[in-house]
N, C-alpha and C. Protein backbone atom coordinates (compact mmCIF):
# COMPACT_ATOMS: atom_id res chain seq x y z
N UNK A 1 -12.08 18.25 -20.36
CA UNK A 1 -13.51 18.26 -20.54
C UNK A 1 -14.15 18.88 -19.30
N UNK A 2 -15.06 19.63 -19.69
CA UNK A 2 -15.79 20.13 -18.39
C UNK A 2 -16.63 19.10 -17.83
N UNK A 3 -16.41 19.57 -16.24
CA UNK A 3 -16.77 18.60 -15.19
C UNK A 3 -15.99 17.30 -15.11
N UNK A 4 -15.09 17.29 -15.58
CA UNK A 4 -14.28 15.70 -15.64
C UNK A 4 -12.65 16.40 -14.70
N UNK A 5 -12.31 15.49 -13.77
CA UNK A 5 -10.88 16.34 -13.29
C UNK A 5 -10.07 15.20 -14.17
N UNK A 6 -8.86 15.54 -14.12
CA UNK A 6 -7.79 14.81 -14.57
C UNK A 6 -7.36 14.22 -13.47
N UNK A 7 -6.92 13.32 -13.91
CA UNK A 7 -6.19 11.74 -12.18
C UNK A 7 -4.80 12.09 -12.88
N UNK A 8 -4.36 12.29 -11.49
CA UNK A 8 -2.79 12.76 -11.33
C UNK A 8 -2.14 11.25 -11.37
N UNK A 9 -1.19 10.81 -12.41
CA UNK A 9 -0.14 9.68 -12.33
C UNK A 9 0.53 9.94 -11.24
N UNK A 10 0.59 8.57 -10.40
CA UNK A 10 1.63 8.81 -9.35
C UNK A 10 3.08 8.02 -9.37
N UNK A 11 2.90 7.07 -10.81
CA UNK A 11 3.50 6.05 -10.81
C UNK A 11 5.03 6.48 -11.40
N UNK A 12 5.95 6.16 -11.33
CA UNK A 12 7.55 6.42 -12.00
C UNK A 12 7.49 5.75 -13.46
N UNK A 13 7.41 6.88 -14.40
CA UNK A 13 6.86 6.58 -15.74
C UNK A 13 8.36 5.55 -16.41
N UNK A 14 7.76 4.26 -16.42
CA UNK A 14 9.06 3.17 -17.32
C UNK A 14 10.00 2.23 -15.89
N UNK A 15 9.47 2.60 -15.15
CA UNK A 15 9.71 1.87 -13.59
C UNK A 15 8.90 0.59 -13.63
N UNK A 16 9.59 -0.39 -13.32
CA UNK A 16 9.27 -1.46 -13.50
C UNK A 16 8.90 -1.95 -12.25
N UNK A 17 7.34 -1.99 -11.64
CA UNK A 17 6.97 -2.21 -10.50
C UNK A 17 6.84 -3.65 -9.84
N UNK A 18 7.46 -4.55 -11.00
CA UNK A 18 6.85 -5.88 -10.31
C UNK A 18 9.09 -6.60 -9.80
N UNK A 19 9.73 -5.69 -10.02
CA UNK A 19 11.17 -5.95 -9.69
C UNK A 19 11.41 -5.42 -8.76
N UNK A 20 12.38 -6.57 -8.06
CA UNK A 20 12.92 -6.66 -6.94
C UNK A 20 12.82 -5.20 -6.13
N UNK A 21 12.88 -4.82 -4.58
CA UNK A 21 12.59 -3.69 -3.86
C UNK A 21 11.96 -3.61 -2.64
N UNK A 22 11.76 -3.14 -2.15
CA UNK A 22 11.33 -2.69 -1.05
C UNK A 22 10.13 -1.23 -1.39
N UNK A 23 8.87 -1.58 -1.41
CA UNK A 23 8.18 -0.56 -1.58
C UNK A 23 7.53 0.28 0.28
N UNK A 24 7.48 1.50 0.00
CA UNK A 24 6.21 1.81 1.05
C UNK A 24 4.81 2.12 0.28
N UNK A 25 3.77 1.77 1.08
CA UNK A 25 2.54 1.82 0.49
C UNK A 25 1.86 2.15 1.06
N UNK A 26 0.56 3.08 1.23
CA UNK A 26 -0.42 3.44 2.00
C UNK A 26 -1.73 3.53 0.89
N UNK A 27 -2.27 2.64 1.60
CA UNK A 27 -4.13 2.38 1.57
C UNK A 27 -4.99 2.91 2.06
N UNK A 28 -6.22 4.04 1.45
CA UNK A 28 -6.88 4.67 2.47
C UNK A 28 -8.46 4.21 2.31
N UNK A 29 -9.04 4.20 3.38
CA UNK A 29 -10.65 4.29 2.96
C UNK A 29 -11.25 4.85 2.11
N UNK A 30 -12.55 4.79 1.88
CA UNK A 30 -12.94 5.65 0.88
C UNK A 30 -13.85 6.79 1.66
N UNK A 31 -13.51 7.67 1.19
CA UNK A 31 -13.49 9.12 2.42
C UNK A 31 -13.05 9.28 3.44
N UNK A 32 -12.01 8.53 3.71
CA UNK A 32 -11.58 8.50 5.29
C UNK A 32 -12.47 7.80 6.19
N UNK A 33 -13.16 7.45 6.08
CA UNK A 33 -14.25 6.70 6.79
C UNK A 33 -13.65 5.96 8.03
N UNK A 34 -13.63 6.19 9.53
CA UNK A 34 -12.78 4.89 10.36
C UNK A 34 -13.52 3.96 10.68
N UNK A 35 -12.94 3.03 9.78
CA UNK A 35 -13.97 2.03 10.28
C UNK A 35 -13.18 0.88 10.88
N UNK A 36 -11.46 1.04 10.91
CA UNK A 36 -10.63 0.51 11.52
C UNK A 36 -10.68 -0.38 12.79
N UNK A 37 -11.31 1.01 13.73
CA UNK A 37 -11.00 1.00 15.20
C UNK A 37 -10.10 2.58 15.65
N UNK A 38 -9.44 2.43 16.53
CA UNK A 38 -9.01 3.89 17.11
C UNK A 38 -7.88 3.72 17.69
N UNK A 39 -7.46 5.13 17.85
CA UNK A 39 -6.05 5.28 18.75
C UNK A 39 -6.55 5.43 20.53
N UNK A 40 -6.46 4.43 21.37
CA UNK A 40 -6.15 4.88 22.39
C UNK A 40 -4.75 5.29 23.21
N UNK A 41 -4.71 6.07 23.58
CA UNK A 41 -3.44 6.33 24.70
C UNK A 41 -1.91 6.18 23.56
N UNK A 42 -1.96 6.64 22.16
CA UNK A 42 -1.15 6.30 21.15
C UNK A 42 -1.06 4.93 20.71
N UNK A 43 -2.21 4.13 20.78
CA UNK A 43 -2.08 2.74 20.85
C UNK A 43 -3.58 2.40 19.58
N UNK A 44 -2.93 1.79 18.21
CA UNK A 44 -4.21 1.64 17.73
C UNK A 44 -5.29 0.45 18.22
N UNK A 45 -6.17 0.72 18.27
CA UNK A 45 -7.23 -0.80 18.83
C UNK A 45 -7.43 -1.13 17.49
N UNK A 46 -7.78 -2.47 17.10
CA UNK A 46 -8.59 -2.99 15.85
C UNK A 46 -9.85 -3.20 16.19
N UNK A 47 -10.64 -2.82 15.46
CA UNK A 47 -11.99 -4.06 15.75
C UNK A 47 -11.93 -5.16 14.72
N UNK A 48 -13.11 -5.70 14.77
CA UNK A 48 -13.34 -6.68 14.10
C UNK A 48 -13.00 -6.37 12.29
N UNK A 49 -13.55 -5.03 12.02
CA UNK A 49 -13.13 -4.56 10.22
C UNK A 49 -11.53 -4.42 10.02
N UNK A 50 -11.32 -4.15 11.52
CA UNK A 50 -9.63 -3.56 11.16
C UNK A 50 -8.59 -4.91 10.96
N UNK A 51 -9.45 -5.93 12.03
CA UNK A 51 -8.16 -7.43 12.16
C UNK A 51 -8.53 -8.10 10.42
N UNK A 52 -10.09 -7.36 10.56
CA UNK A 52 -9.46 -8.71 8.64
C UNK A 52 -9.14 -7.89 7.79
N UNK A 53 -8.75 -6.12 7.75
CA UNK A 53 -8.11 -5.47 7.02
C UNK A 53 -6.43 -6.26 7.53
N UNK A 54 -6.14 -6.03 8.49
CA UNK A 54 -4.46 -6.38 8.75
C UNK A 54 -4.65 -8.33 8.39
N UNK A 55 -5.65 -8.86 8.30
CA UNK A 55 -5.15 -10.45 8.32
C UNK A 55 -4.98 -10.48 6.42
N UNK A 56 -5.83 -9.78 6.05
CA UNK A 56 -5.68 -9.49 4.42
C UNK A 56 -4.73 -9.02 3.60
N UNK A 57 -4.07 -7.77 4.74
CA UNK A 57 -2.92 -7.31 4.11
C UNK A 57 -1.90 -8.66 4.50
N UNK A 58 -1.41 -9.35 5.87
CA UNK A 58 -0.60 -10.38 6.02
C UNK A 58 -0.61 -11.79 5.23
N UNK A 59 -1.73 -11.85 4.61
CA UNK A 59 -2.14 -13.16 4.06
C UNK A 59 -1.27 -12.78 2.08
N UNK A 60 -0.64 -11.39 1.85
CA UNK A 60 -0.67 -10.99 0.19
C UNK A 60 0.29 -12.38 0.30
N UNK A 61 1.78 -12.71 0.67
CA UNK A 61 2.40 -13.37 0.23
C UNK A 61 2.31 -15.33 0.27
N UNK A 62 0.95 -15.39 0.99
CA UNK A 62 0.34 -16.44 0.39
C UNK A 62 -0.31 -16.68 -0.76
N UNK A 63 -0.56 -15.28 -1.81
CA UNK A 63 -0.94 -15.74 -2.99
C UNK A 63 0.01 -15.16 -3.82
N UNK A 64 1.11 -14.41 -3.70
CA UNK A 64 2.08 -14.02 -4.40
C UNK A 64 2.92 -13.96 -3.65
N UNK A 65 3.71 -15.09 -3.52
CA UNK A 65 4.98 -16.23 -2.70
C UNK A 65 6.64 -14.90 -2.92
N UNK A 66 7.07 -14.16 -3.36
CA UNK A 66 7.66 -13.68 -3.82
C UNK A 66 7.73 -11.97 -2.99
N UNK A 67 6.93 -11.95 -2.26
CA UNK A 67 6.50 -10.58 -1.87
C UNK A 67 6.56 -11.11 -0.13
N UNK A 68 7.26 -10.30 0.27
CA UNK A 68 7.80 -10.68 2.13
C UNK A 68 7.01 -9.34 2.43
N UNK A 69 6.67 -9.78 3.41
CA UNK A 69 6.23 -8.32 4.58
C UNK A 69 6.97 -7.63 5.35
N UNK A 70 6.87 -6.73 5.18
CA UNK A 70 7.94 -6.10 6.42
C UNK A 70 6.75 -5.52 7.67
N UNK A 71 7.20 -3.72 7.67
CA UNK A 71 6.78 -3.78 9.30
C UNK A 71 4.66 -3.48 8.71
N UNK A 72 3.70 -3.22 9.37
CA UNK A 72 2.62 -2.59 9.02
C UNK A 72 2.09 -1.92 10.17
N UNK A 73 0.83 -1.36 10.08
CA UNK A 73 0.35 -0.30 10.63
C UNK A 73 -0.93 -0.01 10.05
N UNK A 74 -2.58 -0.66 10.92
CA UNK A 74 -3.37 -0.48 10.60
C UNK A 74 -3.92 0.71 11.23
N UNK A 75 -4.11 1.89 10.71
CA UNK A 75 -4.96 3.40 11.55
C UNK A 75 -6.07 3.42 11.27
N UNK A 76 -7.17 3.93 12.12
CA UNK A 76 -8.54 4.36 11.88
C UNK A 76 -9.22 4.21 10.45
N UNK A 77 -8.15 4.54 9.78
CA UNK A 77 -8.72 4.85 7.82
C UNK A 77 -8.02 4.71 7.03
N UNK A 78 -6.92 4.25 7.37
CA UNK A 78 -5.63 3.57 5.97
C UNK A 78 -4.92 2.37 6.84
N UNK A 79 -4.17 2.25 6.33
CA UNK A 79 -2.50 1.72 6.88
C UNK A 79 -1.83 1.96 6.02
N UNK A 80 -0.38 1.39 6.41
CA UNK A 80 0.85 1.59 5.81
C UNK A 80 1.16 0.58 6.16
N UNK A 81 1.95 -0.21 4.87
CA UNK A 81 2.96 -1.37 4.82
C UNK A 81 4.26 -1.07 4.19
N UNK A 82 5.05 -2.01 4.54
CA UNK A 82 6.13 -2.33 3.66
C UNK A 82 6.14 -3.36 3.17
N UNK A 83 5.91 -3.70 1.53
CA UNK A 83 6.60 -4.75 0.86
C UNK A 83 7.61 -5.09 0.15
N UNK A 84 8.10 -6.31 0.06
CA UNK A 84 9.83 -6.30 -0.29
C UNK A 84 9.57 -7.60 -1.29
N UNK A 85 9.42 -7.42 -3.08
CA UNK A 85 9.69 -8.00 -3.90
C UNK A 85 11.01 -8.50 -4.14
N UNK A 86 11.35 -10.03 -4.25
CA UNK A 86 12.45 -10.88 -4.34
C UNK A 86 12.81 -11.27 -5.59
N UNK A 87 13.92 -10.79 -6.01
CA UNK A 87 14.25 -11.91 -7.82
C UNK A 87 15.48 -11.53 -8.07
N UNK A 88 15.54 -10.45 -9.11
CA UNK A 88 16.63 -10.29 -9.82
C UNK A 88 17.86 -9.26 -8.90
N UNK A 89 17.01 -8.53 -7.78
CA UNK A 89 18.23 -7.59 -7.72
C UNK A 89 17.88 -7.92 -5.99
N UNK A 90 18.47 -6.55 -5.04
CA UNK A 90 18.60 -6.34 -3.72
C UNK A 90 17.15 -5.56 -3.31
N UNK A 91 17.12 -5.68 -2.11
CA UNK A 91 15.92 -4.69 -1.43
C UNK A 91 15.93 -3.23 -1.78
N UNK A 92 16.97 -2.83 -1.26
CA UNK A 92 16.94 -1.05 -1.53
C UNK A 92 18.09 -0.95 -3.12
N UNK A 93 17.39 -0.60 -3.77
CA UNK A 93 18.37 -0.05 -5.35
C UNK A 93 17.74 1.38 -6.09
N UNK A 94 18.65 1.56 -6.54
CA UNK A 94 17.91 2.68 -6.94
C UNK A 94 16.92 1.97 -8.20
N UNK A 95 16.04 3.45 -8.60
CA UNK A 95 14.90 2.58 -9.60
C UNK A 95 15.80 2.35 -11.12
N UNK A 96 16.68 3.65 -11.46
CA UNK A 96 17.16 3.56 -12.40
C UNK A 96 18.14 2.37 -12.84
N UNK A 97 18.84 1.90 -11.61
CA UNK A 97 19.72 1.02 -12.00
C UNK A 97 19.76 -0.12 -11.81
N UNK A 98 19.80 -1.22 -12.18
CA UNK A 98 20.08 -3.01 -11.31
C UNK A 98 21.50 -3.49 -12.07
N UNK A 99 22.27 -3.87 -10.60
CA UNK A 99 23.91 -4.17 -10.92
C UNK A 99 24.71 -3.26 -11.54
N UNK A 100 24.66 -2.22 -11.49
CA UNK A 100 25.60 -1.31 -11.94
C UNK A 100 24.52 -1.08 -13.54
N UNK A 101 23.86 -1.38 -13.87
CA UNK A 101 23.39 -1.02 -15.14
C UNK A 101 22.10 -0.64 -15.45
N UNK A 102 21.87 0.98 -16.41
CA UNK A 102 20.29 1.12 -16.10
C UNK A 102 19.69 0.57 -16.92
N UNK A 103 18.41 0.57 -16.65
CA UNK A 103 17.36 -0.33 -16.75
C UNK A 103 16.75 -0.23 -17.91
N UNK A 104 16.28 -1.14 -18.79
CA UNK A 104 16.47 -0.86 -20.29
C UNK A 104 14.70 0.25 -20.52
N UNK A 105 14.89 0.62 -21.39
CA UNK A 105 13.42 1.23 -21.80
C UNK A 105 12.40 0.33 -22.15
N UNK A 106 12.82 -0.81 -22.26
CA UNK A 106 11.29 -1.61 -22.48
C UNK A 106 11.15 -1.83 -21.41
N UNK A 107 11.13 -1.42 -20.40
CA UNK A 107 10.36 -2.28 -18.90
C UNK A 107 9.07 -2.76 -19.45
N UNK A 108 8.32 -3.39 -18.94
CA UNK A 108 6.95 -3.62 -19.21
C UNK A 108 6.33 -2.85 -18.51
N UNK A 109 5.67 -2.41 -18.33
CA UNK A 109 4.54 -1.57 -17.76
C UNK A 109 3.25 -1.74 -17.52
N UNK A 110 2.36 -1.64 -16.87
CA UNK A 110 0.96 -2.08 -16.38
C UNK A 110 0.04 -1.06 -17.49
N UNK A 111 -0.52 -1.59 -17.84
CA UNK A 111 -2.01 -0.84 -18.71
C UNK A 111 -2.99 -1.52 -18.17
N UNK A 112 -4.10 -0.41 -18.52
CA UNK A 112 -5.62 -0.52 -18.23
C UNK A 112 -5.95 -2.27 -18.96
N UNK A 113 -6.15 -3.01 -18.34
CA UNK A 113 -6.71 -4.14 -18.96
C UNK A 113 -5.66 -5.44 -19.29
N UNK A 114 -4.48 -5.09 -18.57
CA UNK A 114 -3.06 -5.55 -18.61
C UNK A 114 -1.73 -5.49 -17.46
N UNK A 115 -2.50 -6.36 -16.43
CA UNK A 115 -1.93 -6.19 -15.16
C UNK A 115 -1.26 -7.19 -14.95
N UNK A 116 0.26 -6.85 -14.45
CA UNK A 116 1.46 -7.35 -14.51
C UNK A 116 1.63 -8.45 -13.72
N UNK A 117 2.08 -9.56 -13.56
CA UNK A 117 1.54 -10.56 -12.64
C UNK A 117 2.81 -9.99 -11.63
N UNK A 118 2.19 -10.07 -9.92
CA UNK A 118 3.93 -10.16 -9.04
C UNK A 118 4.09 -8.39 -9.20
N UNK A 119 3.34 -7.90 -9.66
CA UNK A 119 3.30 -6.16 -9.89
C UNK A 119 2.98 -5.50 -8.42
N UNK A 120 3.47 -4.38 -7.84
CA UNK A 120 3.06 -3.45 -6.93
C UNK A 120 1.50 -3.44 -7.44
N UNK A 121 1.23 -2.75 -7.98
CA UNK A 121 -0.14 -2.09 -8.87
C UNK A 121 -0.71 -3.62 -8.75
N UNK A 122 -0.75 -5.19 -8.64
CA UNK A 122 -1.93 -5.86 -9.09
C UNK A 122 -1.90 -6.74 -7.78
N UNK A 123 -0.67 -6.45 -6.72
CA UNK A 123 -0.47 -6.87 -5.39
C UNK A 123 -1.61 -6.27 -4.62
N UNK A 124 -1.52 -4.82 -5.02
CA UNK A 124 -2.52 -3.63 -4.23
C UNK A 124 -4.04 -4.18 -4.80
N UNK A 125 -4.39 -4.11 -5.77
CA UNK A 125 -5.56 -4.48 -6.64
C UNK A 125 -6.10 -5.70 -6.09
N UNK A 126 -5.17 -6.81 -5.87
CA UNK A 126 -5.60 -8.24 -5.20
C UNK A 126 -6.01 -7.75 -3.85
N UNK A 127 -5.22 -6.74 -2.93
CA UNK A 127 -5.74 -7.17 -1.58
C UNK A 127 -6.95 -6.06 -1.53
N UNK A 128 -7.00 -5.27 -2.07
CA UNK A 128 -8.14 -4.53 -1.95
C UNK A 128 -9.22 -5.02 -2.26
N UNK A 129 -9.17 -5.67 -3.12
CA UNK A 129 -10.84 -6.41 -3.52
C UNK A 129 -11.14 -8.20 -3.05
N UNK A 130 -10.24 -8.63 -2.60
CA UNK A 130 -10.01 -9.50 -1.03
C UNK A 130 -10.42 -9.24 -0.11
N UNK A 131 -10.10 -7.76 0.36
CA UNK A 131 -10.03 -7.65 1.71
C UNK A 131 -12.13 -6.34 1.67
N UNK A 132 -11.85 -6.07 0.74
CA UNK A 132 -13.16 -5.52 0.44
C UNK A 132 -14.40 -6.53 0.28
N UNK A 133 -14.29 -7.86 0.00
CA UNK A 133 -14.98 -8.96 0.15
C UNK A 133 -15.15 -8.91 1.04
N UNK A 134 -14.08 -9.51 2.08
CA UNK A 134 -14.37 -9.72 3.32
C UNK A 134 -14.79 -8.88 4.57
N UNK A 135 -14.88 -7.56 3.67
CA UNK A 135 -15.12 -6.85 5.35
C UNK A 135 -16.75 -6.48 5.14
N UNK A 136 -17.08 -6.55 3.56
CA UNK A 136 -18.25 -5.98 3.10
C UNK A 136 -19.30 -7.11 3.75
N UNK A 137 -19.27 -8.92 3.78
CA UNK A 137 -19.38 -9.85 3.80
C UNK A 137 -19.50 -9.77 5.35
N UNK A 138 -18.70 -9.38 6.52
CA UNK A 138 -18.76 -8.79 8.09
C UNK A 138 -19.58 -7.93 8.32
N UNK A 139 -19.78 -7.31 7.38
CA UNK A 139 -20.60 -5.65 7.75
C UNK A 139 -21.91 -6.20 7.43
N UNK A 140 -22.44 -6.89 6.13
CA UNK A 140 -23.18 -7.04 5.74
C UNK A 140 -23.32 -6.22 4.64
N UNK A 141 -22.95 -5.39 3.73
CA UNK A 141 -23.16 -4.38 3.28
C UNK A 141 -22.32 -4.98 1.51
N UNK A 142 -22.54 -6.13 1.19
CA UNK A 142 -22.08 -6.13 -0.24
C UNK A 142 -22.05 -5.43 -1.49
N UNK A 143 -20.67 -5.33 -1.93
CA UNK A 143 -20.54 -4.15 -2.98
C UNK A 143 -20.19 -2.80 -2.57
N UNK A 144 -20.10 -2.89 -1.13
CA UNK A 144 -19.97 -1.25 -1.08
C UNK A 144 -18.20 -1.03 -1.32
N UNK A 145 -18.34 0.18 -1.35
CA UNK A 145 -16.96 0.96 -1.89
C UNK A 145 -16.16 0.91 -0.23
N UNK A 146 -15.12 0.18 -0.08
CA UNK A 146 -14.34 0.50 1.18
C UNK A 146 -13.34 0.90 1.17
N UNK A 147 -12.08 1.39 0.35
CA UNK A 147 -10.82 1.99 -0.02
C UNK A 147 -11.37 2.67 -1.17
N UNK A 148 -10.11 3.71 -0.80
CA UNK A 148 -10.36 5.21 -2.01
C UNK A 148 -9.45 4.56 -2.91
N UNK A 149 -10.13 5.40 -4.50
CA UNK A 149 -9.83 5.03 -5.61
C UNK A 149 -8.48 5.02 -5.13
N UNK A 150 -6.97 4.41 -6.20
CA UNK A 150 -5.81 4.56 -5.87
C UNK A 150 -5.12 4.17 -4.82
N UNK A 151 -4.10 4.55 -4.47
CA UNK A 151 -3.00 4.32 -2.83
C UNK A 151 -1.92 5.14 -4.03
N UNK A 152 -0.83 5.22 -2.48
CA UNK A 152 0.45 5.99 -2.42
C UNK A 152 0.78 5.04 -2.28
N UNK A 153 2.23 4.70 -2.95
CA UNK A 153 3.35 4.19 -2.90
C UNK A 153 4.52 4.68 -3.23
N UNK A 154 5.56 4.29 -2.64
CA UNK A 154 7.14 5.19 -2.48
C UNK A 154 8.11 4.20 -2.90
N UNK A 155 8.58 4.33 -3.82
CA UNK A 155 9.65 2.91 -4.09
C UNK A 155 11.15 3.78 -3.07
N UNK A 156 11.35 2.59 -2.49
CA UNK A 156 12.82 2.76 -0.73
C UNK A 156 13.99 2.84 -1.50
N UNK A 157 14.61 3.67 -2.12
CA UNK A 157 15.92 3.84 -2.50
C UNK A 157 17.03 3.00 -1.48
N UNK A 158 17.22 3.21 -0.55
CA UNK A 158 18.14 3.49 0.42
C UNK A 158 18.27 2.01 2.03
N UNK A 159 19.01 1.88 2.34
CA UNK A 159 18.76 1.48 3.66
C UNK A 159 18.20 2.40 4.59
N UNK A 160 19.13 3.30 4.62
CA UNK A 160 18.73 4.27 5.95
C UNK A 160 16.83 4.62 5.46
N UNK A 161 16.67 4.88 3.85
CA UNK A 161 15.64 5.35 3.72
C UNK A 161 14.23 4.75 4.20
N UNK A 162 14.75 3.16 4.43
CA UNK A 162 14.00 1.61 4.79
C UNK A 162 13.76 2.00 6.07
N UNK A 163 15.00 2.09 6.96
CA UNK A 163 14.52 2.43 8.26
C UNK A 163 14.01 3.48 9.38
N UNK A 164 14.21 5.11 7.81
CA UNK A 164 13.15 6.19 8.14
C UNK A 164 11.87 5.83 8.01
N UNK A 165 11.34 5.12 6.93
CA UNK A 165 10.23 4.28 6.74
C UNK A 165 9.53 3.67 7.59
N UNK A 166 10.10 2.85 8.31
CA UNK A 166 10.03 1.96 9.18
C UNK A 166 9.60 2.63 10.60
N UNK A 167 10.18 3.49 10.96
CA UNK A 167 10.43 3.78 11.96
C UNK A 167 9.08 4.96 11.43
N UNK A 168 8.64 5.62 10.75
CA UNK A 168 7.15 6.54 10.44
C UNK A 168 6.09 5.50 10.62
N UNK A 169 6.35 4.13 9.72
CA UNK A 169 4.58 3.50 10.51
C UNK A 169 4.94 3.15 11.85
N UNK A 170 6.01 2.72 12.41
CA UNK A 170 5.76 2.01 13.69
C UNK A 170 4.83 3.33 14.48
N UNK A 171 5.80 4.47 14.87
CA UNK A 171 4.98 5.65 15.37
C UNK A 171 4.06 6.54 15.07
N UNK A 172 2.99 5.98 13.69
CA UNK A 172 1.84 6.49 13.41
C UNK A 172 0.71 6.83 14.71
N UNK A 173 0.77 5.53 14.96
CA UNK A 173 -0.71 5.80 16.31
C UNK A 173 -0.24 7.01 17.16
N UNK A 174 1.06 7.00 17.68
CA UNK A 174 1.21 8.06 18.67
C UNK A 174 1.31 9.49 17.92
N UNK A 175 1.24 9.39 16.56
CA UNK A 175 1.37 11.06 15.96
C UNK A 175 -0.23 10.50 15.51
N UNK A 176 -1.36 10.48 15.63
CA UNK A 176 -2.34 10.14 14.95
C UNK A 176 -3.26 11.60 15.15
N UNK A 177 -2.69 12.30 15.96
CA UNK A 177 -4.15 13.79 16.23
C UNK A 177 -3.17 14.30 15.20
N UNK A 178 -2.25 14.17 14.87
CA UNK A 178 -1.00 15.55 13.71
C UNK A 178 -1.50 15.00 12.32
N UNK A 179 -2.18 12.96 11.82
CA UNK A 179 -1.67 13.16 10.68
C UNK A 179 -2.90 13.78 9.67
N UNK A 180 -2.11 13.76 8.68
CA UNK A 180 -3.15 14.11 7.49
C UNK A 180 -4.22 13.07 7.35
N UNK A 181 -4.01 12.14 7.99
CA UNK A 181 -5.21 11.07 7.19
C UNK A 181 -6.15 10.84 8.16
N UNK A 182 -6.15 11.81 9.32
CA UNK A 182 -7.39 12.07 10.31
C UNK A 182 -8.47 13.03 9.60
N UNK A 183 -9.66 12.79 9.79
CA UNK A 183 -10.42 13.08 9.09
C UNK A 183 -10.71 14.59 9.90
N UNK A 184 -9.69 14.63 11.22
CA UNK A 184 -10.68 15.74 12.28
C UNK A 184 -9.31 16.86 11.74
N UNK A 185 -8.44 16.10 11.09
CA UNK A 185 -7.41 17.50 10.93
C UNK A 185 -8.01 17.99 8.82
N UNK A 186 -8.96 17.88 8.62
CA UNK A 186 -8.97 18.76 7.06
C UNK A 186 -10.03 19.67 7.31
């Protein structure tokens, strides 16, 4: 339709997002906006918006007990986490397979109006509009838009792939003039 763009799926079509794994995830503002805090000397500062963005993201597995944190990384206008869903299988698997066997075609799947309980997709959904309470509620500014439509997420095949992962948010702040999600590099 003219004037309408199409929204690019980012999701692994029949991937079952609420099973066992190790996801990476990145959350961005809405326009890049920093309202974080900053990198000094490769070192991010928080302010006050950024500590109840990171106390919001640390608080997910107090309401969904099942979901461990790994490392995070709050920047100027996103972060990056790692979360690691617990149940049926191991941390790093591939998506296709659990125990030697692939994964049947009915996965369940998330729809518009049908969000998966313990899901990547309704983990993200909870802390965003949590943590969008609370910072809107600090600012004073209720209702406003504070994360961009969507996030990236990477389901972690691998060990080693866990600790390439790992090892990209820890050293975000010190690559922070190179990344894409600086608003001074587009």
């Amino acid at each position: 339709m003219p004037g309408h763009s199409i929204r690019k799926r980012d999701r692994l079509p029949g991937f079952d997002y609420g099973s066992p794994g190790a996801y990476f995830v990145t959350v961005c503002t809405h326009q890049r906006a920093c309202l974080f805090g900053g990198i000094v000397d490769g070192v991010m500062r928080l302010n006050a918006t950024g500590s109840l963005a990171q106390t919001s993201w640390l608080d997910i597995p107090r309401h969904f007990p099942d979901v461990e944190m790994d490392v995070l990384v709050v920047m100027p206008n996103h972060l990056h986490g790692i979360l690691t869903l617990h149940g049926r299988g191991t941390a790093c698997r591939a998506p296709t397979e659990a125990f030697g066997q692939p994964i049947a075609r009915s996965v369940p799947t998330e729809a518009f109006g049908r969000p998966l309980a313990g899901s990547i997709p309704t983990i993200i959904r909870s802390f965003k509009a949590a943590s969008a309470r609370q910072i809107n509620l600090q600012r004073g500014t209720p209702g406003a838009t504070l994360w961009q439509r969507g996030y990236y997420e990477h389901i972690i095949r691998t060990p080693s792939g866990l600790d390439r992962l790992r090892r990209h948010i820890e050293s975000n702040p010190v690559r922070w003039e190179l990344d894409r999600e600086n608003a001074m590099n587009t």
